[in-house]
Protein backbone atom coordinates (compact mmCIF):
# COMPACT_ATOMS: atom_id res chain seq x y z
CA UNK A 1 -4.04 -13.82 -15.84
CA UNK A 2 -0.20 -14.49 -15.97
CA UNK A 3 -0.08 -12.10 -12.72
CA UNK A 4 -2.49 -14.49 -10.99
CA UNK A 5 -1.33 -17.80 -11.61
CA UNK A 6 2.38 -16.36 -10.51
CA UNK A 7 0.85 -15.09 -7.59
CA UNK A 8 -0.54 -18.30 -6.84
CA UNK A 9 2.83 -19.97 -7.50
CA UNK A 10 4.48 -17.89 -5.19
CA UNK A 11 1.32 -19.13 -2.37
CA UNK A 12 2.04 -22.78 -3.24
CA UNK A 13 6.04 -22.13 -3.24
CA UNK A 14 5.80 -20.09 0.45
CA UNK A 15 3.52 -22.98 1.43
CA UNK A 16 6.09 -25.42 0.89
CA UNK A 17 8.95 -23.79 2.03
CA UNK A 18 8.77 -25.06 5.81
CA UNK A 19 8.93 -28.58 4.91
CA UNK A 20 11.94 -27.70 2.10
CA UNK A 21 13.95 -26.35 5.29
CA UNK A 22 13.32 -29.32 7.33
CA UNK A 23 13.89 -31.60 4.89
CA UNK A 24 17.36 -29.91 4.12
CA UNK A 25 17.70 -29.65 7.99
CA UNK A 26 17.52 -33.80 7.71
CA UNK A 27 20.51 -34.21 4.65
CA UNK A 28 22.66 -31.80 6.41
CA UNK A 29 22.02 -33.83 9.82
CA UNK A 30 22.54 -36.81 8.14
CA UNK A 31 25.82 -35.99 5.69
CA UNK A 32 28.68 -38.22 6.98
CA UNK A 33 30.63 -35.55 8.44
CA UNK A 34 31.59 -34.79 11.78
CA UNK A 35 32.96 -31.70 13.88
CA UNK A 36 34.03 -32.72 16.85
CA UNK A 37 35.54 -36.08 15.36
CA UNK A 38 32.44 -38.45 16.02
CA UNK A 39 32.52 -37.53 20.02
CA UNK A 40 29.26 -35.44 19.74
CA UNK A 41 26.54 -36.98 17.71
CA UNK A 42 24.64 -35.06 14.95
CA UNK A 43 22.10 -33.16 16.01
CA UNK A 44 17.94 -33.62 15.04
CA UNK A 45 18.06 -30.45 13.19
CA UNK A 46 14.57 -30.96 11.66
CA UNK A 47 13.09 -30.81 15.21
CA UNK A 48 14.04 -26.54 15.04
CA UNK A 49 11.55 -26.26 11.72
CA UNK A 50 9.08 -28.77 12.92
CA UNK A 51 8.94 -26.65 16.69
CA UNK A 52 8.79 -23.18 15.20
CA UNK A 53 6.43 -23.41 12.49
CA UNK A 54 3.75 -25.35 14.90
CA UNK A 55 4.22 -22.27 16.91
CA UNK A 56 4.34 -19.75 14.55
CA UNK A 57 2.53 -20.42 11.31
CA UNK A 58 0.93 -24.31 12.06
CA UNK A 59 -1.12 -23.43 8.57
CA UNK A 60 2.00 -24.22 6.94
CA UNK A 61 3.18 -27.12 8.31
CA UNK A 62 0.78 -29.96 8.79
CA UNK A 63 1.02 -33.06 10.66
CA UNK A 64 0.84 -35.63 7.13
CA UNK A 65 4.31 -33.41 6.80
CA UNK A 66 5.88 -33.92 9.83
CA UNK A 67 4.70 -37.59 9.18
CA UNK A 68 6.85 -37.40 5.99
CA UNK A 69 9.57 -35.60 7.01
CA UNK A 70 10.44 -38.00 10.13
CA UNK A 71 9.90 -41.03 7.87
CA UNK A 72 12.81 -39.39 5.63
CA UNK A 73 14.71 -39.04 9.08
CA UNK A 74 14.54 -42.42 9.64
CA UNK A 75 15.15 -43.39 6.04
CA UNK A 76 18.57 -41.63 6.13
CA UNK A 77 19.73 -42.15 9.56
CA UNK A 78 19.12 -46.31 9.70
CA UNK A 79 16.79 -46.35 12.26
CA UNK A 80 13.97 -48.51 12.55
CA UNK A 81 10.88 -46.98 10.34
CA UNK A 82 8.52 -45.17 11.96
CA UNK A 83 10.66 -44.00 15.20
CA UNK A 84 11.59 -40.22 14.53
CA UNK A 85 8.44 -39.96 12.72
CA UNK A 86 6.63 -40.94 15.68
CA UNK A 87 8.94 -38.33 17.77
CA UNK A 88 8.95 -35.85 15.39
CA UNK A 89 4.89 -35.51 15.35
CA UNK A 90 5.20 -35.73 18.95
CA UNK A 91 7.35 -32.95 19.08
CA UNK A 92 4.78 -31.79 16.82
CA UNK A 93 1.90 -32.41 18.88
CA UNK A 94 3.96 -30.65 22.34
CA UNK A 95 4.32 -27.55 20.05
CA UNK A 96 0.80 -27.32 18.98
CA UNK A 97 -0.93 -28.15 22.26
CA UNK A 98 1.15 -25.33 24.05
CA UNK A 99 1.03 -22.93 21.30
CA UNK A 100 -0.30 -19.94 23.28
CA UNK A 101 2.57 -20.25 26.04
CA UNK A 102 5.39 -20.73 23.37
CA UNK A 103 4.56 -18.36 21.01
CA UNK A 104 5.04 -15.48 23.57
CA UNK A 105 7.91 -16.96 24.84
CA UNK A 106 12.02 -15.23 23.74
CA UNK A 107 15.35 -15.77 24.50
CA UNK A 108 16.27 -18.77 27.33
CA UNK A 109 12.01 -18.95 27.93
CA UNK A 110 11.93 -20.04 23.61
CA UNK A 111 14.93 -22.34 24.04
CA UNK A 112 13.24 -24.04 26.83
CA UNK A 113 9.77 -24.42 25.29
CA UNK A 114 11.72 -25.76 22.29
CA UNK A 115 13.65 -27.82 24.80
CA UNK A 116 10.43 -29.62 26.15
CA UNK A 117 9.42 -30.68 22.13
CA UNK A 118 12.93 -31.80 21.83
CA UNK A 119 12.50 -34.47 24.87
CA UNK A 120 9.09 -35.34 23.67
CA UNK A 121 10.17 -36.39 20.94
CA UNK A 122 13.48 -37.97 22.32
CA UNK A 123 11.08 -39.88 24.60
CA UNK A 124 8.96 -41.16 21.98
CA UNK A 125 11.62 -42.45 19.88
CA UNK A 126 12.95 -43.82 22.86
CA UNK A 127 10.32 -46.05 24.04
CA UNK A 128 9.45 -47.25 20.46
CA UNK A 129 13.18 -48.46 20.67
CA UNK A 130 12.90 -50.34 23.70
CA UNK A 131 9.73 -51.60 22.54
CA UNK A 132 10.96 -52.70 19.46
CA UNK A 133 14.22 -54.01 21.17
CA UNK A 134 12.31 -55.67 23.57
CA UNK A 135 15.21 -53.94 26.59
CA UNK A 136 16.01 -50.36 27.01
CA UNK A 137 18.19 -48.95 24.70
CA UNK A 138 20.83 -47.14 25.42
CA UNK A 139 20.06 -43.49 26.52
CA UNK A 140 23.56 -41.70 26.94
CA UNK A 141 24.10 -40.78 23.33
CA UNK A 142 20.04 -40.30 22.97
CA UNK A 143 20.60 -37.20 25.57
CA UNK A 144 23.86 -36.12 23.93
CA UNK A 145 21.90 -35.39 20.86
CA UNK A 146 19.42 -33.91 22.77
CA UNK A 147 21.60 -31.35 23.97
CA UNK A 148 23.34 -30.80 20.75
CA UNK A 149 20.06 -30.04 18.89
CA UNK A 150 18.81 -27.74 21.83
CA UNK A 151 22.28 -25.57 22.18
CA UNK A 152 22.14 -24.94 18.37
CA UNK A 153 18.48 -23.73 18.33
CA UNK A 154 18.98 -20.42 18.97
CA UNK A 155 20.95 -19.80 15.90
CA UNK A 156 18.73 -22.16 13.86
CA UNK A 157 15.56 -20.07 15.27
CA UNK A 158 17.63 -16.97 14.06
CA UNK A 159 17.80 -18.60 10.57
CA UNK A 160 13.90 -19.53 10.58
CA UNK A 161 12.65 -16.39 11.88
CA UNK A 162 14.96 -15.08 8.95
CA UNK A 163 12.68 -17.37 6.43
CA UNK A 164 9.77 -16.73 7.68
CA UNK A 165 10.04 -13.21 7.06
CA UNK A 166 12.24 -12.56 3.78
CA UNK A 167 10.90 -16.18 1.90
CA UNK A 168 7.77 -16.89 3.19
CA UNK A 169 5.80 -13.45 3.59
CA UNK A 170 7.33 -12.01 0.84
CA UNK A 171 5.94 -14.79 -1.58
CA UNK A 172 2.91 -14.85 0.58
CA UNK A 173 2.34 -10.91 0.11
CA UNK A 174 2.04 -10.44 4.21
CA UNK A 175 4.31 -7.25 4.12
């Protein structure tokens, strides 16, 4: 008995894990520090969770998540509620659509599949700004961060691929 419910603790623990990491992806995003001295905005780190685990495992990683986690985006980052959740379930949505073309995708071919979720969801965000602003907003430091996020995905895909294997199917017993 005490083997089965831990068993199905670990389930419900390597269930939750993707939205742990891309909730930690949004406090570290959002912590009020800067590397390059406030010249290079902070990247939309929970976009690399949100992208590879609609790819890889969508099972774990629902949309009512994503829904969550970009609300907690915008909670922490000031912006108007609603935008990056909006972005982040089209980023979401990009990712699950094309799932059979990005899954067998590596390398440059992963970073630009990850790169087209990453201006979805830019370009959602975006028009709900103007829309909400009732003029464009400002776009420049919208495609800085853009960049940012997409240059650091390879190493943040490295770190996820990492979790999926030693956290997730270890807990999950998928050996």
């Amino acid at each position: 008995m005490a083997e089965l419910i831990g068993r199905s603790l670990a389930r419900i623990l390597a269930s939750l894990t993707p939205a742990i990491i891309a909730i930690l992806f949004v406090l570290i995003s959002n912590l009020p520090l800067s590397v390059m001295g406030g010249l290079v905005p902070a990247p939309l780190l929970a976009l690399a969770p949100i992208y590879f685990w609609a790819v890889l495992r969508p099972d774990l990683l629902r949309p009512f998540m994503v829904l969550m986690i970009g609300l907690f985006e915008d909670l922490l980052s000031g912006g108007s509620p609603g935008l990056w959740a909006a972005g982040f379930l089209a980023a979401y949505g990009v990712a699950d659509r094309q799932r059979d073309v990005f899954i067998g995708l590596s390398g440059v071919g992963a970073t630009l599949g990850f790169a087209a979720a990453v201006f979805a969801a830019a370009g959602t965000a975006y028009v709900l700004a103007s829309l909400v602003q009732w003029s464009p907003a400002p776009m420049a430091m919208l495609l800085l961060e853009c960049a940012v996020t997409i240059v650091l995905f390879p190493v943040l895909a490295f770190a996820l691929n990492w979790a999926n294997r030693n956290l997730i199917g270890v807990l999950r017993g998928d050996d």
